[in-house]
PDB file of N, CA and C in Angstrom:
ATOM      1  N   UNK A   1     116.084  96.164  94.306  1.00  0.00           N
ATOM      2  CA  UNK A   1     116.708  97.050  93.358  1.00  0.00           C
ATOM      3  C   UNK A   1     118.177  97.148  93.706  1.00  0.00           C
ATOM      4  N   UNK A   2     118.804  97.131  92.605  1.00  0.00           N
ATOM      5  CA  UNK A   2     120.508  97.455  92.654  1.00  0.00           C
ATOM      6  C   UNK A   2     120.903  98.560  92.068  1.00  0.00           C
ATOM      7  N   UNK A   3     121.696  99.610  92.562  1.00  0.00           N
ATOM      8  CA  UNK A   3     122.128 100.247  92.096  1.00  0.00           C
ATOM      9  C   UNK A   3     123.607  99.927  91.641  1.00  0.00           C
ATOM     10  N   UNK A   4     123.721 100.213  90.519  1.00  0.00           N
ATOM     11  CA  UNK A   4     125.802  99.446  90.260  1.00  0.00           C
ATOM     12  C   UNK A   4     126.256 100.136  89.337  1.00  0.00           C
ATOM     13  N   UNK A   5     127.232 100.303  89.029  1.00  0.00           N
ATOM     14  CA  UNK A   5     127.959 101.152  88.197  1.00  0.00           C
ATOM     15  C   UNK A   5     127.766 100.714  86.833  1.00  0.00           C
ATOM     16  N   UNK A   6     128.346 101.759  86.003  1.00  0.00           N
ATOM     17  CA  UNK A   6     128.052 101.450  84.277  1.00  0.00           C
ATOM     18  C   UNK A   6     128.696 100.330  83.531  1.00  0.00           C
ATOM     19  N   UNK A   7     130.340 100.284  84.271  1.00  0.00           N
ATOM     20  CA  UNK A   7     131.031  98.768  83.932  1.00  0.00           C
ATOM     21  C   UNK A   7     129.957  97.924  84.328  1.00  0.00           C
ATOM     22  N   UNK A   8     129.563  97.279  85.337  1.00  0.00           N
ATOM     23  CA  UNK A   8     129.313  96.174  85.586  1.00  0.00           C
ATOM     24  C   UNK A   8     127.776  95.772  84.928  1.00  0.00           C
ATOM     25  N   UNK A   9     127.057  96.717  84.858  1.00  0.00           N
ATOM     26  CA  UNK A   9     125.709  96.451  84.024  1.00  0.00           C
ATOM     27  C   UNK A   9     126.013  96.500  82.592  1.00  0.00           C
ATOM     28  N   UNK A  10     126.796  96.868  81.837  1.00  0.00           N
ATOM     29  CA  UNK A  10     127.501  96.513  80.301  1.00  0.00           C
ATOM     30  C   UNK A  10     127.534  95.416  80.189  1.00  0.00           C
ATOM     31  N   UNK A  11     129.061  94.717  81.632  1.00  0.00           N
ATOM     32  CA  UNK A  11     128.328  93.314  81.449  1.00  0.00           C
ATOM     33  C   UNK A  11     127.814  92.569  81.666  1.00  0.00           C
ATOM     34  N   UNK A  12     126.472  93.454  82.436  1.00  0.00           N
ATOM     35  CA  UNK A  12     125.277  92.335  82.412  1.00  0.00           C
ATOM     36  C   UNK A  12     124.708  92.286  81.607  1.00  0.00           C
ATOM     37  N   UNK A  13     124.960  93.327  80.517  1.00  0.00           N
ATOM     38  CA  UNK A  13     124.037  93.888  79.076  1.00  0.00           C
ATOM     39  C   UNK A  13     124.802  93.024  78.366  1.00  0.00           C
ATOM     40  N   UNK A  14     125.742  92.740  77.925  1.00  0.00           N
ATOM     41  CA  UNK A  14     126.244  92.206  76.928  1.00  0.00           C
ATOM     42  C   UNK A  14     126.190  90.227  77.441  1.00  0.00           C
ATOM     43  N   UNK A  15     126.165  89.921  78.220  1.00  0.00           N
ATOM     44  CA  UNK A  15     126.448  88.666  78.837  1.00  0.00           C
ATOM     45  C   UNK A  15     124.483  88.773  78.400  1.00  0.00           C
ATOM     46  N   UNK A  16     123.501  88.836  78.868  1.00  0.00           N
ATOM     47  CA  UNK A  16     122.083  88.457  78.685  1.00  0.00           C
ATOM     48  C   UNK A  16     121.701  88.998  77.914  1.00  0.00           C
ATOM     49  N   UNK A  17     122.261  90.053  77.083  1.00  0.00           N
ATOM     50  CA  UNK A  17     121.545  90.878  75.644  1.00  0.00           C
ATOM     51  C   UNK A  17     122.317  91.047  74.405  1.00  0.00           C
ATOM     52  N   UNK A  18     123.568  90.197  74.817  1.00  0.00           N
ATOM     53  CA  UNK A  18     124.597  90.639  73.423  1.00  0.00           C
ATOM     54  C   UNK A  18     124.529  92.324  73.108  1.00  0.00           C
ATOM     55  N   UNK A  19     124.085  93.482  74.192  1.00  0.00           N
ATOM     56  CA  UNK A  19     124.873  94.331  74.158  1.00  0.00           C
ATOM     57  C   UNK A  19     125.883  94.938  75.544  1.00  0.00           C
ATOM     58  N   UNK A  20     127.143  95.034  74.833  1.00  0.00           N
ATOM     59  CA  UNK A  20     127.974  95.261  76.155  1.00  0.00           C
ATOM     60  C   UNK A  20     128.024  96.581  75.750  1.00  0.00           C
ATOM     61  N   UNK A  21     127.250  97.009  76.209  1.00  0.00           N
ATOM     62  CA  UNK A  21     127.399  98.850  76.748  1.00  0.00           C
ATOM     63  C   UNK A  21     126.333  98.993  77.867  1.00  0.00           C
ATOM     64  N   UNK A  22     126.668 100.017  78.702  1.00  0.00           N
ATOM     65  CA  UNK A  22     125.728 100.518  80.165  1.00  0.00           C
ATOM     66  C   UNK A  22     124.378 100.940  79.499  1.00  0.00           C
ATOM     67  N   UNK A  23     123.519 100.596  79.913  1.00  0.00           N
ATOM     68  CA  UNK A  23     122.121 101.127  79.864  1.00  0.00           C
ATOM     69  C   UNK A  23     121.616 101.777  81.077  1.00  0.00           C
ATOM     70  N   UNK A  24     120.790 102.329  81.070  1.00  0.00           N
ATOM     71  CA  UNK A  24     120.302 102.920  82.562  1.00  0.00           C
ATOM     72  C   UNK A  24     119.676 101.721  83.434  1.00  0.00           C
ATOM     73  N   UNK A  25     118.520 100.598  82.853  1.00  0.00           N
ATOM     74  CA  UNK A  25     118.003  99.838  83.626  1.00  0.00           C
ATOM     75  C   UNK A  25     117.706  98.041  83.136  1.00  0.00           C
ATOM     76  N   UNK A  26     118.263  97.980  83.775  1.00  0.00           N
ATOM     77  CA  UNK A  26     117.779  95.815  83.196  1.00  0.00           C
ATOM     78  C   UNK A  26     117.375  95.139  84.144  1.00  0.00           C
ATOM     79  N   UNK A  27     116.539  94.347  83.881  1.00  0.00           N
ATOM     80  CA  UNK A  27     115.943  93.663  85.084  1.00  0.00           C
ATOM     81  C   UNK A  27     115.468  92.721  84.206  1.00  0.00           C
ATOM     82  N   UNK A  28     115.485  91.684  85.431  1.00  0.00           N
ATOM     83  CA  UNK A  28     116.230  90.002  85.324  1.00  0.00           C
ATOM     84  C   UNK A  28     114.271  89.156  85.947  1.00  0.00           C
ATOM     85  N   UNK A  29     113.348  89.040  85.377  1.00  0.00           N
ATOM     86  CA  UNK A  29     112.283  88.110  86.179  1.00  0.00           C
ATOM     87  C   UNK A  29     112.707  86.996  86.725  1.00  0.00           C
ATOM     88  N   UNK A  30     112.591  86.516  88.131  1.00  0.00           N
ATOM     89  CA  UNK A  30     112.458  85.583  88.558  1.00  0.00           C
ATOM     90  C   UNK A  30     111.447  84.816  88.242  1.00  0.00           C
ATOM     91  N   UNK A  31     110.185  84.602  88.061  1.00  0.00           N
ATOM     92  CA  UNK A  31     108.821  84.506  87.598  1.00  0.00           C
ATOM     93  C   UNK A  31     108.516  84.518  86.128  1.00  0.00           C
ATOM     94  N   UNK A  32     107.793  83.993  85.613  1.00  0.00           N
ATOM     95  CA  UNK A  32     106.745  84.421  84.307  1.00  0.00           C
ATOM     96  C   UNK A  32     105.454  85.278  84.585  1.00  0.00           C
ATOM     97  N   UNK A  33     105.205  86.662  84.319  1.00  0.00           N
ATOM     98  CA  UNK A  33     104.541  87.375  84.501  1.00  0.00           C
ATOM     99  C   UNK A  33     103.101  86.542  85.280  1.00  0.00           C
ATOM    100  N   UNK A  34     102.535  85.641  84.983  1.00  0.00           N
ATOM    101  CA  UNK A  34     101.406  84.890  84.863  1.00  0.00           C
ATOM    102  C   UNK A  34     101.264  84.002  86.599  1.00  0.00           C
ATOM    103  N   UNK A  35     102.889  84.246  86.939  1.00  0.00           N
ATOM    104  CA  UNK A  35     103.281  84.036  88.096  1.00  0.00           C
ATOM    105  C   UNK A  35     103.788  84.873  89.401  1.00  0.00           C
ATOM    106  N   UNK A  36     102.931  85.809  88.908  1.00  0.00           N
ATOM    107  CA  UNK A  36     103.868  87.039  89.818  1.00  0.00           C
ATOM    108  C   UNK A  36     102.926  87.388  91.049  1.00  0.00           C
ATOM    109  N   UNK A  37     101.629  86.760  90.920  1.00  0.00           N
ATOM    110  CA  UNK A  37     100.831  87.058  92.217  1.00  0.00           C
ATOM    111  C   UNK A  37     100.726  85.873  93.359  1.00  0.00           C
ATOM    112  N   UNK A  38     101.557  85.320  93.634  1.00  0.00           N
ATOM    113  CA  UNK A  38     101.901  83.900  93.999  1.00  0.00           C
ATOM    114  C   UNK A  38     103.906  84.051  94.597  1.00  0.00           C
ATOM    115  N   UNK A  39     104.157  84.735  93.414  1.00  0.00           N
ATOM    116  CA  UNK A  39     106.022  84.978  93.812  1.00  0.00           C
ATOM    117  C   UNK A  39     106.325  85.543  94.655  1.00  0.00           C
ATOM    118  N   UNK A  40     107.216  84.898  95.485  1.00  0.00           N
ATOM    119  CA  UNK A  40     108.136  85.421  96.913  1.00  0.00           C
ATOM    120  C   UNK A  40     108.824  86.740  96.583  1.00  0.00           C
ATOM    121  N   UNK A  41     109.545  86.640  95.501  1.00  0.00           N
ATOM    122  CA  UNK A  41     110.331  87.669  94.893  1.00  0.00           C
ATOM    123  C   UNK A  41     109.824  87.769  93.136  1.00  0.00           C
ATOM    124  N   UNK A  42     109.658  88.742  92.812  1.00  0.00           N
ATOM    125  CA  UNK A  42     109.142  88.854  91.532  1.00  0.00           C
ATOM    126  C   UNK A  42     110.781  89.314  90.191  1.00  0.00           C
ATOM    127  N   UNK A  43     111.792  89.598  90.767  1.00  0.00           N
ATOM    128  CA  UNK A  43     113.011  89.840  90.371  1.00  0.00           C
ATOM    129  C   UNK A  43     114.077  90.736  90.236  1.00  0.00           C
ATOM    130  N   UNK A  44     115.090  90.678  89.818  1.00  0.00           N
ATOM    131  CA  UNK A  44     115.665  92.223  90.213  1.00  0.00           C
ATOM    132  C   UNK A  44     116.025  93.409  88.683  1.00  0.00           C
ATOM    133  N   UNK A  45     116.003  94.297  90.161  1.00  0.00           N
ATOM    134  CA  UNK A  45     115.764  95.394  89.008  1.00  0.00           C
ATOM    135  C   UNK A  45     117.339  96.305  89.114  1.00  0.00           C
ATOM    136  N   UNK A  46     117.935  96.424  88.119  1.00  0.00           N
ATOM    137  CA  UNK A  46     119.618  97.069  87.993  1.00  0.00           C
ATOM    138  C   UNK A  46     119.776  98.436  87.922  1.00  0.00           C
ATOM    139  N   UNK A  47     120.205  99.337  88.160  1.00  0.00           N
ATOM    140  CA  UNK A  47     120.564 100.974  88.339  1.00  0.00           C
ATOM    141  C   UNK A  47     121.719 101.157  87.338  1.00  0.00           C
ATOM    142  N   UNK A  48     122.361 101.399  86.326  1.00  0.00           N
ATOM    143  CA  UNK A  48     123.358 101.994  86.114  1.00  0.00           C
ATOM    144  C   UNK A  48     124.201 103.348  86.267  1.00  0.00           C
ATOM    145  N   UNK A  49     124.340 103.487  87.859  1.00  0.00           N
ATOM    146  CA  UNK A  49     124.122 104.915  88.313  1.00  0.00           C
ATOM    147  C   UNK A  49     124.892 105.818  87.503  1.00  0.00           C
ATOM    148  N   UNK A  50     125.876 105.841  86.809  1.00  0.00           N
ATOM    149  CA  UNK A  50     126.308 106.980  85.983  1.00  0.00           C
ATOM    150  C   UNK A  50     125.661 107.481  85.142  1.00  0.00           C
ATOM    151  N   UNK A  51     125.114 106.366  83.943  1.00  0.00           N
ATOM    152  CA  UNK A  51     124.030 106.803  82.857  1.00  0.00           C
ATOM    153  C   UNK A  51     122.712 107.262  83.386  1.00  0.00           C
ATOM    154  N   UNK A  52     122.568 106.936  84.733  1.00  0.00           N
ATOM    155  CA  UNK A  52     121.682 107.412  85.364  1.00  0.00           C
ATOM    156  C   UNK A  52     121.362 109.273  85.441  1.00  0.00           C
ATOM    157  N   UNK A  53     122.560 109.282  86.188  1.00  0.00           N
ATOM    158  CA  UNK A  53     122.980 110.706  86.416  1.00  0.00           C
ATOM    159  C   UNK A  53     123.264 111.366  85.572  1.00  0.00           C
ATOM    160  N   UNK A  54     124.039 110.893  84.600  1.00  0.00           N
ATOM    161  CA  UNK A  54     124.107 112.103  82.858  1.00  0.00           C
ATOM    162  C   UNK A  54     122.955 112.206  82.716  1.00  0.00           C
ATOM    163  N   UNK A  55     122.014 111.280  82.482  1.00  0.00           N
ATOM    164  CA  UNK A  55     120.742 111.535  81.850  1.00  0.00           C
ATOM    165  C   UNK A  55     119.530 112.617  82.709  1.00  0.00           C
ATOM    166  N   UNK A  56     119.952 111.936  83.286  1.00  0.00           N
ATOM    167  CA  UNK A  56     119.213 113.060  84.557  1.00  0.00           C
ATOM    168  C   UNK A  56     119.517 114.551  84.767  1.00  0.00           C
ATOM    169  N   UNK A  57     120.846 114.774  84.857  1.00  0.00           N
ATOM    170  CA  UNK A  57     121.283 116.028  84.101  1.00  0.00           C
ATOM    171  C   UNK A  57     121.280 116.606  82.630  1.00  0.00           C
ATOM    172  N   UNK A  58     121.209 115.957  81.733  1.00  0.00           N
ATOM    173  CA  UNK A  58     120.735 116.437  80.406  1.00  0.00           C
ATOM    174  C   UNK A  58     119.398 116.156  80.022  1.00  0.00           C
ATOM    175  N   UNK A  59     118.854 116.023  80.930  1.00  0.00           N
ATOM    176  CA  UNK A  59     117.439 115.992  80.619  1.00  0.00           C
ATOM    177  C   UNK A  59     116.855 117.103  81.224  1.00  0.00           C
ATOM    178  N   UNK A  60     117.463 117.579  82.585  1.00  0.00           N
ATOM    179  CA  UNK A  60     116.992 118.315  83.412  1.00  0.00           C
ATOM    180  C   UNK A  60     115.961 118.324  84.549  1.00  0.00           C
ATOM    181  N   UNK A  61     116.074 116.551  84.993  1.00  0.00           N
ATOM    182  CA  UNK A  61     115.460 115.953  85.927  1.00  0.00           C
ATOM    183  C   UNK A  61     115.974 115.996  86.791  1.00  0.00           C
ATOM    184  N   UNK A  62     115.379 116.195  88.355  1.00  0.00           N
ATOM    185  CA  UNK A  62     115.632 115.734  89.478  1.00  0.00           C
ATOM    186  C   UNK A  62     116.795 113.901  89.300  1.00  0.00           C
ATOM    187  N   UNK A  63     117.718 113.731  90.161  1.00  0.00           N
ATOM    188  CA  UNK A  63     117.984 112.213  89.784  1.00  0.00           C
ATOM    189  C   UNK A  63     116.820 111.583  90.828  1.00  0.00           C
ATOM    190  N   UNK A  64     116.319 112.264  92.003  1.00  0.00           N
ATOM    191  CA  UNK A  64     115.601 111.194  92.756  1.00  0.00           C
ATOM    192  C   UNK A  64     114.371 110.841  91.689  1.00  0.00           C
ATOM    193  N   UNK A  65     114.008 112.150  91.062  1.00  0.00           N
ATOM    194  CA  UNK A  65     112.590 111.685  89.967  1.00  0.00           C
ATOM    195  C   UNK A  65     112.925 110.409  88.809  1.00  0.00           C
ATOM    196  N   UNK A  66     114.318 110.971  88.314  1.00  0.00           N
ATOM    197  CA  UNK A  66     114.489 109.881  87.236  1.00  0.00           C
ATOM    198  C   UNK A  66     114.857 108.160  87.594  1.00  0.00           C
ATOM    199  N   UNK A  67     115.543 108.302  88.928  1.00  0.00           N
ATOM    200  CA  UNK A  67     115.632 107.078  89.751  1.00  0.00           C
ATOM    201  C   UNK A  67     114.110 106.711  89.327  1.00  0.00           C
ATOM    202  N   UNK A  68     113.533 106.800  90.208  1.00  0.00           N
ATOM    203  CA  UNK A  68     112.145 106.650  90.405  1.00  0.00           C
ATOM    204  C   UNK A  68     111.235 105.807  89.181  1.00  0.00           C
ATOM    205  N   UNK A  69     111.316 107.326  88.466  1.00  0.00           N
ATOM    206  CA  UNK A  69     110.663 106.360  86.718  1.00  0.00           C
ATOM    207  C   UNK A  69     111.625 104.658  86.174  1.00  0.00           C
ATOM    208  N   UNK A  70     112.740 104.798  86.261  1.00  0.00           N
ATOM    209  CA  UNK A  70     113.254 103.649  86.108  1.00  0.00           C
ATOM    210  C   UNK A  70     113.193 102.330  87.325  1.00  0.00           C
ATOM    211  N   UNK A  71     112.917 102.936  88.573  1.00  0.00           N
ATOM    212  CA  UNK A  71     112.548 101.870  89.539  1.00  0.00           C
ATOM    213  C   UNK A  71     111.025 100.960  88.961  1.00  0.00           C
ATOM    214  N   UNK A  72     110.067 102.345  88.606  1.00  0.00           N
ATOM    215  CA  UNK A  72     108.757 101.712  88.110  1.00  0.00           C
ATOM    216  C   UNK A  72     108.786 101.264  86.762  1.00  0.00           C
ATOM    217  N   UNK A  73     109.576 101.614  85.659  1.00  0.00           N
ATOM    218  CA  UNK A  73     109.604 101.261  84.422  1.00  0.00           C
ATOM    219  C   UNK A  73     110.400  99.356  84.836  1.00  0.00           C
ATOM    220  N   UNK A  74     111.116  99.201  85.726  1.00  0.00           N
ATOM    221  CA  UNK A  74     111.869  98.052  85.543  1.00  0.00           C
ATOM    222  C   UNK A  74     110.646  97.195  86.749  1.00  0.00           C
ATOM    223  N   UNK A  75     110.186  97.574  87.101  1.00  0.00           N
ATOM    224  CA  UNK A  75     109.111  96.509  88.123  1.00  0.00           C
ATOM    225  C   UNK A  75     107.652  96.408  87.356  1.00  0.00           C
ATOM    226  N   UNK A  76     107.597  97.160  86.239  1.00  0.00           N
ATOM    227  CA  UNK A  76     106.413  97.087  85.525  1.00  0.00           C
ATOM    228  C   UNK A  76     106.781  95.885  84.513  1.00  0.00           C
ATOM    229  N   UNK A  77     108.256  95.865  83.953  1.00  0.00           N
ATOM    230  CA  UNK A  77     109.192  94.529  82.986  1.00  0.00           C
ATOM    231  C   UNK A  77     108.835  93.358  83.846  1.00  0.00           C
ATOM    232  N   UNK A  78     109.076  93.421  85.315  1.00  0.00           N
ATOM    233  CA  UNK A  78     109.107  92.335  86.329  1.00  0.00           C
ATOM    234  C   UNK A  78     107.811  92.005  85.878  1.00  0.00           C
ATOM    235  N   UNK A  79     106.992  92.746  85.895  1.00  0.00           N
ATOM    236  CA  UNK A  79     104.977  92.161  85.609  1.00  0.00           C
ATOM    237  C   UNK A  79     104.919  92.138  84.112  1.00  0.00           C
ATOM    238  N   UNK A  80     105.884  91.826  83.012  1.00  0.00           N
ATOM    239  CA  UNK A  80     105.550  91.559  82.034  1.00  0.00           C
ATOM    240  C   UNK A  80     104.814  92.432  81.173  1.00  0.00           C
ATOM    241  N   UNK A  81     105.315  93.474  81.195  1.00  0.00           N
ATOM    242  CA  UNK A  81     104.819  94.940  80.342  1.00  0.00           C
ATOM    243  C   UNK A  81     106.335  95.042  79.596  1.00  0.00           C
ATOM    244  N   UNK A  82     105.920  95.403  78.438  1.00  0.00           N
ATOM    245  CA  UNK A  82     107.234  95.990  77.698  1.00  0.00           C
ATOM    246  C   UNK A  82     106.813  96.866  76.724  1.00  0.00           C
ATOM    247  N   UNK A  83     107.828  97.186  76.039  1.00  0.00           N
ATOM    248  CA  UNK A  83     107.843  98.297  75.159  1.00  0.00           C
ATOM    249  C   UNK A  83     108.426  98.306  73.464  1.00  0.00           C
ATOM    250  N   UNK A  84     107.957  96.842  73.285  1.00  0.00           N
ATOM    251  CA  UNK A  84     109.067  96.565  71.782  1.00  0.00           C
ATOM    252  C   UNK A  84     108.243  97.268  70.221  1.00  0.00           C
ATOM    253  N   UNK A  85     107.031  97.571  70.833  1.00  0.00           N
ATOM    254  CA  UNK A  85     105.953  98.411  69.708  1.00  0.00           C
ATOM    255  C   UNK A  85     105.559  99.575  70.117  1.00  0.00           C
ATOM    256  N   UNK A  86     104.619 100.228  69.185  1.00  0.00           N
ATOM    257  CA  UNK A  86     104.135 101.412  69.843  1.00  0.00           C
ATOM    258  C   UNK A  86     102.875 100.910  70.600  1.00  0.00           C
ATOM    259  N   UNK A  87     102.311 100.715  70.289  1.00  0.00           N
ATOM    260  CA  UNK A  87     101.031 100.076  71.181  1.00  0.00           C
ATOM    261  C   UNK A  87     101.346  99.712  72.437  1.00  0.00           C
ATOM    262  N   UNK A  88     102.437  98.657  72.825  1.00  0.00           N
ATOM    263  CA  UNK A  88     102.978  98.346  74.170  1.00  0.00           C
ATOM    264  C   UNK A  88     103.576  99.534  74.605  1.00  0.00           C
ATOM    265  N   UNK A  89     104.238 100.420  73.863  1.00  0.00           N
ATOM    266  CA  UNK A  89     105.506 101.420  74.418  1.00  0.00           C
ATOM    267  C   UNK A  89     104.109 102.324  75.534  1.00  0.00           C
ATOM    268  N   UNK A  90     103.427 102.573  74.489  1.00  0.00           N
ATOM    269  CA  UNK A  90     101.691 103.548  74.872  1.00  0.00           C
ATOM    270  C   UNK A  90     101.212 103.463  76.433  1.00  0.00           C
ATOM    271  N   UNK A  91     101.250 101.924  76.048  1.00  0.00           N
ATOM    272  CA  UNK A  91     100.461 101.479  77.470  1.00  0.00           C
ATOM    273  C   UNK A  91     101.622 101.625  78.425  1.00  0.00           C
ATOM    274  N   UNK A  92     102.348 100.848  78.484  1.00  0.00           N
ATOM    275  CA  UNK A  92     103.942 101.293  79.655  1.00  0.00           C
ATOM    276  C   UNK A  92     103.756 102.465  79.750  1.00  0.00           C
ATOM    277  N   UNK A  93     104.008 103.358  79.017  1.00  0.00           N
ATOM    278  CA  UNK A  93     104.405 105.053  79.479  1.00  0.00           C
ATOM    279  C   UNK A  93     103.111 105.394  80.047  1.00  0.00           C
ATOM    280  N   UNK A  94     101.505 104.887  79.820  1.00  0.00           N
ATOM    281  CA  UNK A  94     100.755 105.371  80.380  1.00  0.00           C
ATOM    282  C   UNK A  94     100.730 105.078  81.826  1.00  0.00           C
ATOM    283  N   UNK A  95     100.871 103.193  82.308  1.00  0.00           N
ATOM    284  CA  UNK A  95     100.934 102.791  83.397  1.00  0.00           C
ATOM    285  C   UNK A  95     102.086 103.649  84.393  1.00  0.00           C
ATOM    286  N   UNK A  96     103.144 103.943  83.690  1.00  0.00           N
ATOM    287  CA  UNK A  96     104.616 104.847  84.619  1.00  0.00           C
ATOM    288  C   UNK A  96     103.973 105.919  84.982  1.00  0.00           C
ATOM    289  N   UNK A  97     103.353 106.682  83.783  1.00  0.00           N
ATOM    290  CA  UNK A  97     102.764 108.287  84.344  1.00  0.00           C
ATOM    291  C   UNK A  97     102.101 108.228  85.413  1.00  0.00           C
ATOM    292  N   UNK A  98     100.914 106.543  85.345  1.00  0.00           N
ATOM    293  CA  UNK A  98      99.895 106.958  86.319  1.00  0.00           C
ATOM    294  C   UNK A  98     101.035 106.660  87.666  1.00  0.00           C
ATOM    295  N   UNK A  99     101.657 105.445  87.681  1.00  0.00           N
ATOM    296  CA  UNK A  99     102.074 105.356  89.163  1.00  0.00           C
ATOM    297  C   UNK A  99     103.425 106.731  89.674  1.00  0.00           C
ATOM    298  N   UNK A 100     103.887 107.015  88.861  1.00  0.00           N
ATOM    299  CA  UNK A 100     104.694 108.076  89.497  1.00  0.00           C
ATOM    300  C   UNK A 100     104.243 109.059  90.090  1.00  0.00           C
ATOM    301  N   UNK A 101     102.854 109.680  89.325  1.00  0.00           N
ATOM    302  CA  UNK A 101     102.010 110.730  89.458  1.00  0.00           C
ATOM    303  C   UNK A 101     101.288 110.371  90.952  1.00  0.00           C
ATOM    304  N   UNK A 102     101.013 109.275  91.306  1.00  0.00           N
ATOM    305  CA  UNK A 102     100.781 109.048  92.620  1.00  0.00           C
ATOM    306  C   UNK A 102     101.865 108.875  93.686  1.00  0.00           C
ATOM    307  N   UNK A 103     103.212 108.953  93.270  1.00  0.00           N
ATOM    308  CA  UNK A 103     104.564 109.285  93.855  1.00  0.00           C
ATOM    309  C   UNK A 103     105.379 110.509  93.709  1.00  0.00           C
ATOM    310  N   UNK A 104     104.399 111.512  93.281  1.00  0.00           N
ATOM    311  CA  UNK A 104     104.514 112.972  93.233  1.00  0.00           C
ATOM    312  C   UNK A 104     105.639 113.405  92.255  1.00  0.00           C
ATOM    313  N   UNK A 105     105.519 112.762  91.605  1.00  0.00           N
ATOM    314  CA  UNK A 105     106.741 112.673  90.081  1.00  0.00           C
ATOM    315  C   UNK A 105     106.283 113.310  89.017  1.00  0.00           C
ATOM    316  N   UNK A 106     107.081 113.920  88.653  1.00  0.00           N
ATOM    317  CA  UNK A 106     105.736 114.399  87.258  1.00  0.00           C
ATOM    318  C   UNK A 106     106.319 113.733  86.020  1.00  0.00           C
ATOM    319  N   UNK A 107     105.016 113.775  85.052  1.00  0.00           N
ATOM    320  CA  UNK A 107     105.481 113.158  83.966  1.00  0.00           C
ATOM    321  C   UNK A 107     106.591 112.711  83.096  1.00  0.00           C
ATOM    322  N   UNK A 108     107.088 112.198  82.958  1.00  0.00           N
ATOM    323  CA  UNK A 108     108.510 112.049  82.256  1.00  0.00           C
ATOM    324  C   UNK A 108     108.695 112.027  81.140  1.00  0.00           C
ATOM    325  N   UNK A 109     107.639 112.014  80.677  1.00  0.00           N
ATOM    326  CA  UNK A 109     107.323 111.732  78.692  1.00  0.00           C
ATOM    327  C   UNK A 109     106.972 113.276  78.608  1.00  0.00           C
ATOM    328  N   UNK A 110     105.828 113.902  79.366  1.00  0.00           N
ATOM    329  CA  UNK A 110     105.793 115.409  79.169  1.00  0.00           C
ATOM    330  C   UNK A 110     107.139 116.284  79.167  1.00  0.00           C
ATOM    331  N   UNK A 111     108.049 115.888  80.049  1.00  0.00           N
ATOM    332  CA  UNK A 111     109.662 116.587  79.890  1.00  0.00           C
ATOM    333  C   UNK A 111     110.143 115.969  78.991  1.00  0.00           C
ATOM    334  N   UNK A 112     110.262 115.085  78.386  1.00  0.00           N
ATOM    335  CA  UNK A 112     110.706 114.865  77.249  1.00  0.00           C
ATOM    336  C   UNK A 112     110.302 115.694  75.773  1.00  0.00           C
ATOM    337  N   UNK A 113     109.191 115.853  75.803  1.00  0.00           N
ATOM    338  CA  UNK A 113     108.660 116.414  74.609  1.00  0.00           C
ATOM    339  C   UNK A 113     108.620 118.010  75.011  1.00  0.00           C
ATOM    340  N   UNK A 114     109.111 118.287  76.373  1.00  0.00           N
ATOM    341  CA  UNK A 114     109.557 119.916  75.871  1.00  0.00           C
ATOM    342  C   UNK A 114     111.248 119.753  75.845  1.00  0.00           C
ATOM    343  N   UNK A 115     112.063 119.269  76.038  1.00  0.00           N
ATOM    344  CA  UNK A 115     113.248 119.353  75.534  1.00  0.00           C
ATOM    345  C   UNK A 115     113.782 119.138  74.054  1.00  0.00           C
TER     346      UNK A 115
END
């Protein structure tokens, strides 16, 4: 995992996604999901620590909690889970709840829907 500032993940956003603005998290597979139980390194996962931290403050999260959900939301991408439907979005947010919840995190979709 990298943590890096909002310039420099813009342009990693815009250079591999044609968008150049900071996002909170991108991550890069080394692997094809299908290959990830076999991989030395499965790939890296990016921090945009500022958007990090606004969000975390206007959300009203801990940043170590919201770190956290985005460490597991971007290593769950590494295993080929995504979120481009609702059906996929479903399952991701279910798989994050369960593993955070065993990293003493609480839900992140439940704080969302009381803000």
């Amino acid at each position: 995992m990298t943590l890096s500032d909002d310039a420099r993940v813009a342009e990693l956003n815009g250079e591999w996604r044609d968008k150049p603005t900071p996002t909170n998290v991108l991550t890069f597979p080394a692997v094809e999901p299908d290959e990830t139980a076999d991989a030395p390194m499965l790939g890296d996962v990016i921090l945009a620590f500022e958007t990090v931290e606004r969000e975390a403050r206007e959300e009203g999260k801990s940043l170590s909690d919201h770190v956290s959900h985005l460490v597991v939301h971007g290593v769950l991408h590494l295993f080929g889970h995504d979120h481009l439907d609702d059906d996929e979005a479903e399952e991701m947010e279910a798989l994050e709840t369960r593993a955070l919840a065993r990293l003493g995190v609480p839900d992140p979709y439940a704080l969302d829907a009381l803000t």
